[in-house]
N, C-alpha and C. Protein backbone atom coordinates (compact mmCIF):
# COMPACT_ATOMS: atom_id res chain seq x y z
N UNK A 1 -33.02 7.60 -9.32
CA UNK A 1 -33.10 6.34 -10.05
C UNK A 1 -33.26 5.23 -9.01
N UNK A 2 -34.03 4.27 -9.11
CA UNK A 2 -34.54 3.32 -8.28
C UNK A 2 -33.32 1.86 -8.70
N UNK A 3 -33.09 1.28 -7.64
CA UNK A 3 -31.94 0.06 -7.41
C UNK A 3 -32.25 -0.82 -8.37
N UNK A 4 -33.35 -1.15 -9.31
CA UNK A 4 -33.32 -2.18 -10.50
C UNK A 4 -32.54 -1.12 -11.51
N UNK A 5 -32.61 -0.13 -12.13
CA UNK A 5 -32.74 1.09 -12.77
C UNK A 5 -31.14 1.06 -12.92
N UNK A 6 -30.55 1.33 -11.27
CA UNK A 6 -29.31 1.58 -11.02
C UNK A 6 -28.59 0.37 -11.44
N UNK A 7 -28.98 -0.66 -10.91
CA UNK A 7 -28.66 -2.10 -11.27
C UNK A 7 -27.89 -2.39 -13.15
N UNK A 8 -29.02 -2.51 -13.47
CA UNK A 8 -29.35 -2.28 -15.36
C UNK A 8 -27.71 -1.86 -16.25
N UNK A 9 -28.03 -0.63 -15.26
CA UNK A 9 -27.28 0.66 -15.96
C UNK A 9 -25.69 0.00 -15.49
N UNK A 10 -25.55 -0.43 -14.37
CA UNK A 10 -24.15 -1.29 -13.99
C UNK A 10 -24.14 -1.95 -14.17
N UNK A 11 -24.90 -3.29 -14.83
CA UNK A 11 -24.91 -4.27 -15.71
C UNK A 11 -24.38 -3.87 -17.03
N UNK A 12 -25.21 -2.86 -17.79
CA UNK A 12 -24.81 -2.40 -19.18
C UNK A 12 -23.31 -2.31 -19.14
N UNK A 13 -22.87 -1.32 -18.21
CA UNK A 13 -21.93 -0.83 -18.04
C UNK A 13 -20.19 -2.31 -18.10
N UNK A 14 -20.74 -2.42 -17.01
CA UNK A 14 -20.30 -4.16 -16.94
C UNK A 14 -19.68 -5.09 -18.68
N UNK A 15 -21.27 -4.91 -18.31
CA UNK A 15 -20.64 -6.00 -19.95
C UNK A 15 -20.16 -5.28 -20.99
N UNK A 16 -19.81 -3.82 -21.08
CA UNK A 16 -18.91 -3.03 -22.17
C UNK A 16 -17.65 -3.50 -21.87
N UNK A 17 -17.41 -3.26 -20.86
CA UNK A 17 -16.05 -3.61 -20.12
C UNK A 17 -15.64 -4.81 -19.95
N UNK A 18 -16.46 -5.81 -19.37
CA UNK A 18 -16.22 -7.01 -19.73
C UNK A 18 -16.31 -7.94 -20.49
N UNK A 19 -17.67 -7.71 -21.60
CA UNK A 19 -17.41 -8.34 -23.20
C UNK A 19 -18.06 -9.60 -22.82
N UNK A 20 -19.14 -10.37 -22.37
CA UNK A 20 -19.93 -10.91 -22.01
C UNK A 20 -21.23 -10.93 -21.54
N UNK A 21 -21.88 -12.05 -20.87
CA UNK A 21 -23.53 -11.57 -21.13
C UNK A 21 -23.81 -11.75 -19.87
N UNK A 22 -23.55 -12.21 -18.53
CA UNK A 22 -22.92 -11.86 -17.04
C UNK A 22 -21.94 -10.87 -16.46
N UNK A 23 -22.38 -9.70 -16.95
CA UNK A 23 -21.64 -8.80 -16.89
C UNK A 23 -21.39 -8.61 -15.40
N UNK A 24 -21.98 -8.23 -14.07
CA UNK A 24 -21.61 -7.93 -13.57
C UNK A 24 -20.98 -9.10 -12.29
N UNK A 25 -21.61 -10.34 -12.47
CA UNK A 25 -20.51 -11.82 -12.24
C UNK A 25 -19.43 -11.85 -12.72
N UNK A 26 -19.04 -11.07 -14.21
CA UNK A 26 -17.88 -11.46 -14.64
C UNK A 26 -17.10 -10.49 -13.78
N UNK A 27 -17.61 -9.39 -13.59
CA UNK A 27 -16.91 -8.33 -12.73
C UNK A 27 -16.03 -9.13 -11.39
N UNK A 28 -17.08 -9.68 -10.93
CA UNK A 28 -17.00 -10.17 -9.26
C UNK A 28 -16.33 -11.27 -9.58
N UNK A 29 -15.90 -12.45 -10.74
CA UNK A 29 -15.25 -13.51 -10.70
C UNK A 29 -13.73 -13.06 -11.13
N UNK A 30 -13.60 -11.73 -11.64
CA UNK A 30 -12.36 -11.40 -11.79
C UNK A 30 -11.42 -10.86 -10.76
N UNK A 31 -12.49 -10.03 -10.06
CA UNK A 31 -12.10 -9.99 -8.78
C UNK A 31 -11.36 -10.47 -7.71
N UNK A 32 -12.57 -11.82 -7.77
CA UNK A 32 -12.12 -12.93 -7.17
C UNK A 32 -10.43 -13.80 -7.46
N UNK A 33 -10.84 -13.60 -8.86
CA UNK A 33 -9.60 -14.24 -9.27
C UNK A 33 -8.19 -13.37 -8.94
N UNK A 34 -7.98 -12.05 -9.15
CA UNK A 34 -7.30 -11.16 -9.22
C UNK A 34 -6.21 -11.63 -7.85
N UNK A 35 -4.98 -11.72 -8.59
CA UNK A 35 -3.81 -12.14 -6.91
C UNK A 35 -3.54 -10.71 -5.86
N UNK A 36 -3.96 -11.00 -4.68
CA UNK A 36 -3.83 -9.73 -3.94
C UNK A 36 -3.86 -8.64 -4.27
N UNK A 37 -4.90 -8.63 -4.89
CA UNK A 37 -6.17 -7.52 -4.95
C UNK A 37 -6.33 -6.26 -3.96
N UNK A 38 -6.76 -7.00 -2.87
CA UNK A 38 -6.77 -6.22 -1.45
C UNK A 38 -5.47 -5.78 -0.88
N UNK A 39 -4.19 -6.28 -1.20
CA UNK A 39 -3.26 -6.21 -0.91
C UNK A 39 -2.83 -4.12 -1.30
N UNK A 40 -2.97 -4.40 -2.76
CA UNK A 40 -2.94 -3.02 -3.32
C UNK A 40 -3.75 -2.36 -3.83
N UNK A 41 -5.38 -2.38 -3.61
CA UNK A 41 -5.96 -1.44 -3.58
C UNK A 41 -7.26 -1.52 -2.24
N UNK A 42 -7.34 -0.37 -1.85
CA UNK A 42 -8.07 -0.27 -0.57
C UNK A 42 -9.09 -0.21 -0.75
N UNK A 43 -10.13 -0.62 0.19
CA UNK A 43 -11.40 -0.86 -0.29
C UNK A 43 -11.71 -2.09 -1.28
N UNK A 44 -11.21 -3.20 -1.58
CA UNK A 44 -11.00 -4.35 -2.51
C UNK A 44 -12.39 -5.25 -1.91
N UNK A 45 -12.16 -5.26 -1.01
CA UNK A 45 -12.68 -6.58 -0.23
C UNK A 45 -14.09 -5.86 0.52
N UNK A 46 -14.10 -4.82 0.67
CA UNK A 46 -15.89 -4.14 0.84
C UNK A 46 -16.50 -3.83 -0.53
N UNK A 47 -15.58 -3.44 -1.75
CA UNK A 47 -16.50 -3.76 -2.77
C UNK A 47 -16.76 -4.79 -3.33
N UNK A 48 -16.22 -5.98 -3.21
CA UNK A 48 -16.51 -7.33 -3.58
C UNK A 48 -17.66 -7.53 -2.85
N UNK A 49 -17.35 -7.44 -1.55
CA UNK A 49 -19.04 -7.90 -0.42
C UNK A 49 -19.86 -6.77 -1.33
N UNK A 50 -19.80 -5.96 -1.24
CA UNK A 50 -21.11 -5.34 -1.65
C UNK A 50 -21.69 -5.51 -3.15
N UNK A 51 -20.60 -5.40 -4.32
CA UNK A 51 -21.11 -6.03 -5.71
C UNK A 51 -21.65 -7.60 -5.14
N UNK A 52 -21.37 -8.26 -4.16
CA UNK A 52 -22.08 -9.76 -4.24
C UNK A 52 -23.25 -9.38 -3.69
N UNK A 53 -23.86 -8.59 -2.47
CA UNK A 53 -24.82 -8.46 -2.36
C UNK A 53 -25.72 -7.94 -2.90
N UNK A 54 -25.60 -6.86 -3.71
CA UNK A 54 -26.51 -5.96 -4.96
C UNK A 54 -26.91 -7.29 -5.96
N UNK A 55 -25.60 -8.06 -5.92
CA UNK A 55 -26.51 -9.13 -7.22
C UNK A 55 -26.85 -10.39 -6.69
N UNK A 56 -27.08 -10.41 -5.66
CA UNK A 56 -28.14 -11.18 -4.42
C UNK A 56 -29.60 -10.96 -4.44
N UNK A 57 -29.29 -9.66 -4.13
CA UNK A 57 -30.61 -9.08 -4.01
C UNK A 57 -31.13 -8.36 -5.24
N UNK A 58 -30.49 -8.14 -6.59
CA UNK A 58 -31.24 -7.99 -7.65
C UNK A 58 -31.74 -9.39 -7.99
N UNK A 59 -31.09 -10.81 -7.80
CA UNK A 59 -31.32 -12.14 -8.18
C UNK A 59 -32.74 -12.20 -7.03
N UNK A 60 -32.90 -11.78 -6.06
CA UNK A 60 -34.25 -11.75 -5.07
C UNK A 60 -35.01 -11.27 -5.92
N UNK A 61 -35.41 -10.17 -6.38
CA UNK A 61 -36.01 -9.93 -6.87
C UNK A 61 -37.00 -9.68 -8.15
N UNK A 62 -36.10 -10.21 -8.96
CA UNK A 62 -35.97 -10.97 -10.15
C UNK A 62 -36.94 -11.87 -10.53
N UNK A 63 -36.36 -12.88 -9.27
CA UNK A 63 -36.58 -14.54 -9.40
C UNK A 63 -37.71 -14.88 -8.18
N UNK A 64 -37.50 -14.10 -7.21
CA UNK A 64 -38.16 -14.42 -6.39
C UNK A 64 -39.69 -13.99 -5.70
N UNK A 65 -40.71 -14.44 -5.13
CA UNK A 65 -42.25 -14.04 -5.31
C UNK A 65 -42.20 -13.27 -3.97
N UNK A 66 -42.53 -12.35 -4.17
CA UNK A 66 -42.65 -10.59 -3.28
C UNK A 66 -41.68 -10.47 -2.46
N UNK A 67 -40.80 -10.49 -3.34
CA UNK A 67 -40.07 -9.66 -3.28
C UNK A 67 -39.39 -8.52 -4.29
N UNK A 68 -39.55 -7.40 -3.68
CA UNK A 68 -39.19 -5.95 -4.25
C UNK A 68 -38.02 -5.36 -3.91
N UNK A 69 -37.92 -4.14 -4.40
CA UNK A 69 -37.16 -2.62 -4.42
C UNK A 69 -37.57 -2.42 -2.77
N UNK A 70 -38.88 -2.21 -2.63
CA UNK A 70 -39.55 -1.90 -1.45
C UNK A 70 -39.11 -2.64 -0.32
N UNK A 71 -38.85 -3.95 -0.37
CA UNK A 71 -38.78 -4.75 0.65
C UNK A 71 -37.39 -5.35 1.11
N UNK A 72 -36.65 -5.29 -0.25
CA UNK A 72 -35.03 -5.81 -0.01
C UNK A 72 -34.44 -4.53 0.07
N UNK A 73 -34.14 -3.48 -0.65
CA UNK A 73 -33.36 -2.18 -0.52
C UNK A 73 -33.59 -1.30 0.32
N UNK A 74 -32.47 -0.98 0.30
CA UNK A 74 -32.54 0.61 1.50
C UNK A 74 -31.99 1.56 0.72
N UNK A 75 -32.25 2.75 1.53
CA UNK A 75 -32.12 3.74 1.05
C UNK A 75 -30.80 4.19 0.17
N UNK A 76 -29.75 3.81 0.69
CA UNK A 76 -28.64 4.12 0.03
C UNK A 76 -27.78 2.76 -0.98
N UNK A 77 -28.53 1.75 -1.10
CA UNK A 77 -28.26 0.51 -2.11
C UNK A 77 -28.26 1.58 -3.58
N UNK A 78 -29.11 2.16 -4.07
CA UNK A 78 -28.91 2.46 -5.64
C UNK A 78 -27.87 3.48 -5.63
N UNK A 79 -27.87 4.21 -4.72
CA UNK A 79 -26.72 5.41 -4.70
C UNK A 79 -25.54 4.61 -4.51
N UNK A 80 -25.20 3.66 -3.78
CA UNK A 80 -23.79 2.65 -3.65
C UNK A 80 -23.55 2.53 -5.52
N UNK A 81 -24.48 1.88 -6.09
CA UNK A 81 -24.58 1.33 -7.49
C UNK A 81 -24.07 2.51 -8.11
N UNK A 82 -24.93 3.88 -8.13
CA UNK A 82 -24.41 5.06 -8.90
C UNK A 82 -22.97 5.13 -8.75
N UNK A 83 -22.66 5.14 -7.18
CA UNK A 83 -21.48 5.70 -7.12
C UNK A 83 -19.72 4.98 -7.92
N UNK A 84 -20.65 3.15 -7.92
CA UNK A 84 -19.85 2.51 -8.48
C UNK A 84 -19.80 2.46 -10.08
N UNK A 85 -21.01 2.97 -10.24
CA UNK A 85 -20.91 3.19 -11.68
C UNK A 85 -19.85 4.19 -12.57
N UNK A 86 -20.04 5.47 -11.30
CA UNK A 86 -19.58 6.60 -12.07
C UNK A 86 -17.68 6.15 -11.81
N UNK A 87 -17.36 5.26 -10.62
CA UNK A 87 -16.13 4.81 -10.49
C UNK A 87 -15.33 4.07 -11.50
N UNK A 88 -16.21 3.19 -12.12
CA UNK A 88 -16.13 2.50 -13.75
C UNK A 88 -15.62 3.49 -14.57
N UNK A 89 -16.35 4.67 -14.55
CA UNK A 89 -16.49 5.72 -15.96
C UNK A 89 -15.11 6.35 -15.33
N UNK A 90 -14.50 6.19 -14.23
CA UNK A 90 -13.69 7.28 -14.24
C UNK A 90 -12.02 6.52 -13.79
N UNK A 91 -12.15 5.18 -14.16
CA UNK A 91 -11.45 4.60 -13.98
C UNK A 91 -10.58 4.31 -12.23
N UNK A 92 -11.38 4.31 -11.44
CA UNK A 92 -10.99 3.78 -9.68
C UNK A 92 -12.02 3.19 -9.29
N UNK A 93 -12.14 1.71 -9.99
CA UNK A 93 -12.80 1.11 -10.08
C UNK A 93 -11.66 0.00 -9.37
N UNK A 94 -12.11 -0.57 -8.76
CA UNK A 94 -11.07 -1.93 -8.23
C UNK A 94 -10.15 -2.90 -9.02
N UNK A 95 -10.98 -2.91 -10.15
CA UNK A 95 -10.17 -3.40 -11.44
C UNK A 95 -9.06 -2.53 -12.33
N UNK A 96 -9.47 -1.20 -12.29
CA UNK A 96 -8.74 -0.34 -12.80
C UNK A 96 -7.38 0.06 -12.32
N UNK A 97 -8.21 0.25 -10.93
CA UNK A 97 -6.84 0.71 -9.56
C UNK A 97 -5.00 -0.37 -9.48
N UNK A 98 -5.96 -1.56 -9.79
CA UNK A 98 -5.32 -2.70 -9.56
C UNK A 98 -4.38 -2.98 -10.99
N UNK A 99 -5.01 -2.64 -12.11
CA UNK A 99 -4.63 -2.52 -13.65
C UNK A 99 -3.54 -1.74 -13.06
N UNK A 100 -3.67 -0.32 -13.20
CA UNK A 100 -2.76 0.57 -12.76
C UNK A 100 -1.92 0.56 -12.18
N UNK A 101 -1.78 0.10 -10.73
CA UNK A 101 -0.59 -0.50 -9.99
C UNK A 101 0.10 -1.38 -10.20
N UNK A 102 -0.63 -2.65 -11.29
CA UNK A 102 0.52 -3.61 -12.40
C UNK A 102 1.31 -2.92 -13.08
N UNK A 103 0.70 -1.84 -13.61
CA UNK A 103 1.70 -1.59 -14.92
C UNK A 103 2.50 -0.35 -14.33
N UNK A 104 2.46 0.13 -12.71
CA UNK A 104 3.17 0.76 -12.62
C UNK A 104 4.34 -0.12 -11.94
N UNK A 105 4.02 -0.96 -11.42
CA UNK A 105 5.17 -1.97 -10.96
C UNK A 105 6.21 -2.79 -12.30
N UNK A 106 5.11 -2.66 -13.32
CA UNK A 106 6.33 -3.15 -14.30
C UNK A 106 7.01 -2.56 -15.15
N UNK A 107 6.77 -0.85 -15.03
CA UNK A 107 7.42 -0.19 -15.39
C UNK A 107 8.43 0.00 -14.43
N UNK A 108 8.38 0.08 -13.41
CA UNK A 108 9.61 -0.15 -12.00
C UNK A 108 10.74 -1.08 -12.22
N UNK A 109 9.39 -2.40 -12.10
CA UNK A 109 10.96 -3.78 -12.64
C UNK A 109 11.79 -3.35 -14.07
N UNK A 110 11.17 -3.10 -14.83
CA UNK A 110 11.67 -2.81 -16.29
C UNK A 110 12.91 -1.60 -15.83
N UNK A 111 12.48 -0.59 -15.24
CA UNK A 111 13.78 0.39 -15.17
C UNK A 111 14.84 -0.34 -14.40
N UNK A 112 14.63 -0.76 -13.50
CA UNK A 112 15.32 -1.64 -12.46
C UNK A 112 16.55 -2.84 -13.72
N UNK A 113 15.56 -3.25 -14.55
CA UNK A 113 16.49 -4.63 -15.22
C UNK A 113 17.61 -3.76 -16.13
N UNK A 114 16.80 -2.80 -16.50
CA UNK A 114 18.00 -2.04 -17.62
C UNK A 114 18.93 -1.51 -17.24
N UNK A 115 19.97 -1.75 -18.35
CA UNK A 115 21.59 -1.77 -17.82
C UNK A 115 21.74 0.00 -17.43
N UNK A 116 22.97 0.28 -16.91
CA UNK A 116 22.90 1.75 -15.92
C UNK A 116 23.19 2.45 -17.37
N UNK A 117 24.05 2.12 -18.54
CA UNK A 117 24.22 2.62 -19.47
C UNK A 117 23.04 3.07 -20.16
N UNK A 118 22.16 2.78 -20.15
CA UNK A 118 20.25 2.64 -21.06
C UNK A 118 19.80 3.53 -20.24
N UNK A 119 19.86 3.43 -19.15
CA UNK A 119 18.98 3.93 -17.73
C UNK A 119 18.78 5.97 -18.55
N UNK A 120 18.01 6.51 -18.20
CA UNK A 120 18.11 8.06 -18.67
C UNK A 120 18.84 8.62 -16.55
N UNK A 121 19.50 9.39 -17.34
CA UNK A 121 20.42 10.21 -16.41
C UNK A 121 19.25 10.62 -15.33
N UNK A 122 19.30 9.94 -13.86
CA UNK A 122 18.96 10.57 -12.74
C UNK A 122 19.06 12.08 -12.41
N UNK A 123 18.37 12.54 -11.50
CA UNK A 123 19.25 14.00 -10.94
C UNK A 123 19.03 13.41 -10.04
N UNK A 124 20.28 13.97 -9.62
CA UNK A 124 20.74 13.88 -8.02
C UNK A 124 21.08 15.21 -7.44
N UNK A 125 20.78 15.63 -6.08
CA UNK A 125 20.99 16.83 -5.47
C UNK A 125 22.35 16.79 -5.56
N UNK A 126 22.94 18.04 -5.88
CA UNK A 126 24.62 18.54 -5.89
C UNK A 126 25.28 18.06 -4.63
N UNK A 127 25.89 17.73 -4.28
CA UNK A 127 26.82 17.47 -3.23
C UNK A 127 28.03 18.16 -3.31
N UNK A 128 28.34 18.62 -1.42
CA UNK A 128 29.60 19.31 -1.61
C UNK A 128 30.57 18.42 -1.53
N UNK A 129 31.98 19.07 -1.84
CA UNK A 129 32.75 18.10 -2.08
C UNK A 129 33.44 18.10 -0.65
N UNK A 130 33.51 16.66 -0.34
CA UNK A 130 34.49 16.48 1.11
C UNK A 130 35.72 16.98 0.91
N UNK A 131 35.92 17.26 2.17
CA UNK A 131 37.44 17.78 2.57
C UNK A 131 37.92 16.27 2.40
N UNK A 132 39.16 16.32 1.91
CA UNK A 132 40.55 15.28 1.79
C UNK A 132 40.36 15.03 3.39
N UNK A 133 41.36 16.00 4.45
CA UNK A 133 41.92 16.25 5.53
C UNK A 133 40.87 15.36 6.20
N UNK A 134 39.40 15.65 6.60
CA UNK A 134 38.16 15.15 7.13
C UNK A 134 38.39 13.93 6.69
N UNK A 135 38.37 13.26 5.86
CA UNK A 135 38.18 11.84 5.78
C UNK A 135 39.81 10.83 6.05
N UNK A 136 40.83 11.38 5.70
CA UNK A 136 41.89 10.94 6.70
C UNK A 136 41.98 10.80 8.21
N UNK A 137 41.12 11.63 8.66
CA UNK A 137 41.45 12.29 10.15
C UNK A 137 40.22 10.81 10.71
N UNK A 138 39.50 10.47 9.63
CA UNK A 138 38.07 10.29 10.70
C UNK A 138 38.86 8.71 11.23
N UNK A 139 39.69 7.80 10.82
CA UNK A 139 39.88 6.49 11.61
C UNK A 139 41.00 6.93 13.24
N UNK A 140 42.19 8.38 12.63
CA UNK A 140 42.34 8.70 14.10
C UNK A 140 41.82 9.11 15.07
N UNK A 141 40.69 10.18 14.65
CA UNK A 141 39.38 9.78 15.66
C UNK A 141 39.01 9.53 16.37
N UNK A 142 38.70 8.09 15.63
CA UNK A 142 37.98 6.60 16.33
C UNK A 142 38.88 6.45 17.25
N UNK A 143 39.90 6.47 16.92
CA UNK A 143 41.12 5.38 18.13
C UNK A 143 41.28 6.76 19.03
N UNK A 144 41.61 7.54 18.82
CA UNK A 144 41.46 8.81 19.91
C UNK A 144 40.18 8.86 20.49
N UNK A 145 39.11 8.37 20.30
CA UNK A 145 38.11 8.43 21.28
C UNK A 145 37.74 7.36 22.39
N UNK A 146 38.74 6.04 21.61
CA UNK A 146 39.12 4.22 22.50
C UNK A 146 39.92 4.78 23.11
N UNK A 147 40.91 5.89 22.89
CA UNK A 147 41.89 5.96 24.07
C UNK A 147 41.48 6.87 24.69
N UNK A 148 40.71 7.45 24.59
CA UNK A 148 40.43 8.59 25.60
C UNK A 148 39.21 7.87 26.89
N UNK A 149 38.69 6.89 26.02
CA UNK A 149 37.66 6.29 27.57
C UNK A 149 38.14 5.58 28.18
N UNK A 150 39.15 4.68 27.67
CA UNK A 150 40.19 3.94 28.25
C UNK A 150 41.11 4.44 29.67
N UNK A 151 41.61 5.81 29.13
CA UNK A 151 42.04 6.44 30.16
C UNK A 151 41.16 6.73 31.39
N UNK A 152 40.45 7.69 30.88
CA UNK A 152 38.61 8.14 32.08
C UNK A 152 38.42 6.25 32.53
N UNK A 153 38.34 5.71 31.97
CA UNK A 153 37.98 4.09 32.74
C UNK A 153 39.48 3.77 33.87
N UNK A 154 40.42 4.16 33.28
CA UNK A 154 41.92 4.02 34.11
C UNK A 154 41.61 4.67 35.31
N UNK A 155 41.32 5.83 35.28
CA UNK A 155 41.60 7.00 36.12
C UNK A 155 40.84 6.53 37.16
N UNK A 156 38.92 6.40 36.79
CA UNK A 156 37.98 6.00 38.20
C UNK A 156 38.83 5.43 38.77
N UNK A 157 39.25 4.13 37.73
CA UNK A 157 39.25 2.51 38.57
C UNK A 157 40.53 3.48 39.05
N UNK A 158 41.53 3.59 39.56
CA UNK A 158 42.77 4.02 40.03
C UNK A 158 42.28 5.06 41.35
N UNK A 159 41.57 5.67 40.93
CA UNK A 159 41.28 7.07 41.95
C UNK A 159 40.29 5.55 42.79
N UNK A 160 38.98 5.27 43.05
CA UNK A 160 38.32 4.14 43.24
C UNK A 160 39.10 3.43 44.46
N UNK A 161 39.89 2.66 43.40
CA UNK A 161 41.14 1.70 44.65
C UNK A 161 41.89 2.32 45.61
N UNK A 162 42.06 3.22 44.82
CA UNK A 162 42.81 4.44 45.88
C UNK A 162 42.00 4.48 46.99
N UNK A 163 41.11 4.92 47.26
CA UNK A 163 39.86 5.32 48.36
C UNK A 163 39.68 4.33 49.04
N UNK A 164 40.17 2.77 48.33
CA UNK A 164 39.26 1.63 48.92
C UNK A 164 40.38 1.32 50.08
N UNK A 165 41.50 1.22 49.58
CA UNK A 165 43.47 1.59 50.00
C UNK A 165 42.88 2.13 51.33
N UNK A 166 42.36 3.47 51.12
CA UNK A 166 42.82 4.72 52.22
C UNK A 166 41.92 4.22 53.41
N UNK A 167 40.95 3.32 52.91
CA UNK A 167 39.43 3.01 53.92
C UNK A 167 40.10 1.97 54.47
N UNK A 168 40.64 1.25 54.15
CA UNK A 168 41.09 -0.01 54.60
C UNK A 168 42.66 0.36 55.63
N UNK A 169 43.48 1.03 55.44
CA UNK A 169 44.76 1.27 55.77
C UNK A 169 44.04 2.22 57.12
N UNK A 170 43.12 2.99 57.33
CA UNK A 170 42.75 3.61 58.69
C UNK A 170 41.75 2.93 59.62
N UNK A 171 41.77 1.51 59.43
CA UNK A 171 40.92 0.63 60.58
C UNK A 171 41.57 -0.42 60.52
């Protein structure tokens, strides 16, 4: 299928979806409009450049005197179009992607606001049950391990001075 052909058919396509007679502007102004867009879906901001240039250069050709298919397109412009077409039909479309990640974020906030009573029962991995003894023991521990460097810090410094004593007391 040749890039006017391909064009058409993503126009048609366009204005089902978008419900207007600039179908594939309305595409690209929603886009535009859309708040961080690019933020959550990848590829946002190379399909915007490229839907603006396809309807650049379908508006070249259109409107403008010799210019063609032949002279503005390359080889892989109508296949870009197909491929965005069939992305429409299958919903990972930039608009779609972006649809999708709204309403999965507000199904998030929504579980998030509801009270823990409403909430449906989590699973949680089984946990064993702590030892009593283990969790008493763990603050003597701590202080058994302050006194134990305390000491090892006693001892150098003591053994240390000692030596410094013995160096000094034989000259």
């Amino acid at each position: 299928m040749g890039f006017i052909d391909s064009y058409k058919r993503l126009e048609k396509l366009c204005g089902d979806v978008m419900g207007c007679d600039r179908p594939v502007t309305a595409y690209i102004d929603e886009m535009k409009a859309t708040p961080r867009g690019a933020y959550y879906v990848a590829g946002w901001g190379s399909d915007l450049e490229m839907l603006k240039r396809y309807r650049w250069i379908r508006n070249q050709i259109a409107h403008e005197p010799g210019c063609t298919e032949a002279n503005m397109c390359g080889a892989g412009d109508a296949a870009w179009i197909d491929q965005f077409y069939g992305r429409i039909m299958d919903q990972t479309d930039p608009l779609a992607l972006y649809e999708k990640e709204m309403k999965r974020q507000r199904a998030e906030q929504a579980q998030r606001s509801r009270p823990e009573s409403v909430r449906p029962a989590e699973k949680k991995p089984p946990q064993e049950p702590r030892k009593r003894e283990s969790i008493e023991k763990a603050p003597r521990r701590k202080w058994g391990t302050v006194v134990l460097a305390f000491l090892l810090f006693a001892v150098i410094f003591l053994a240390s001075f000692a030596g410094l004593i013995a160096l000094f007391a034989r000259t």
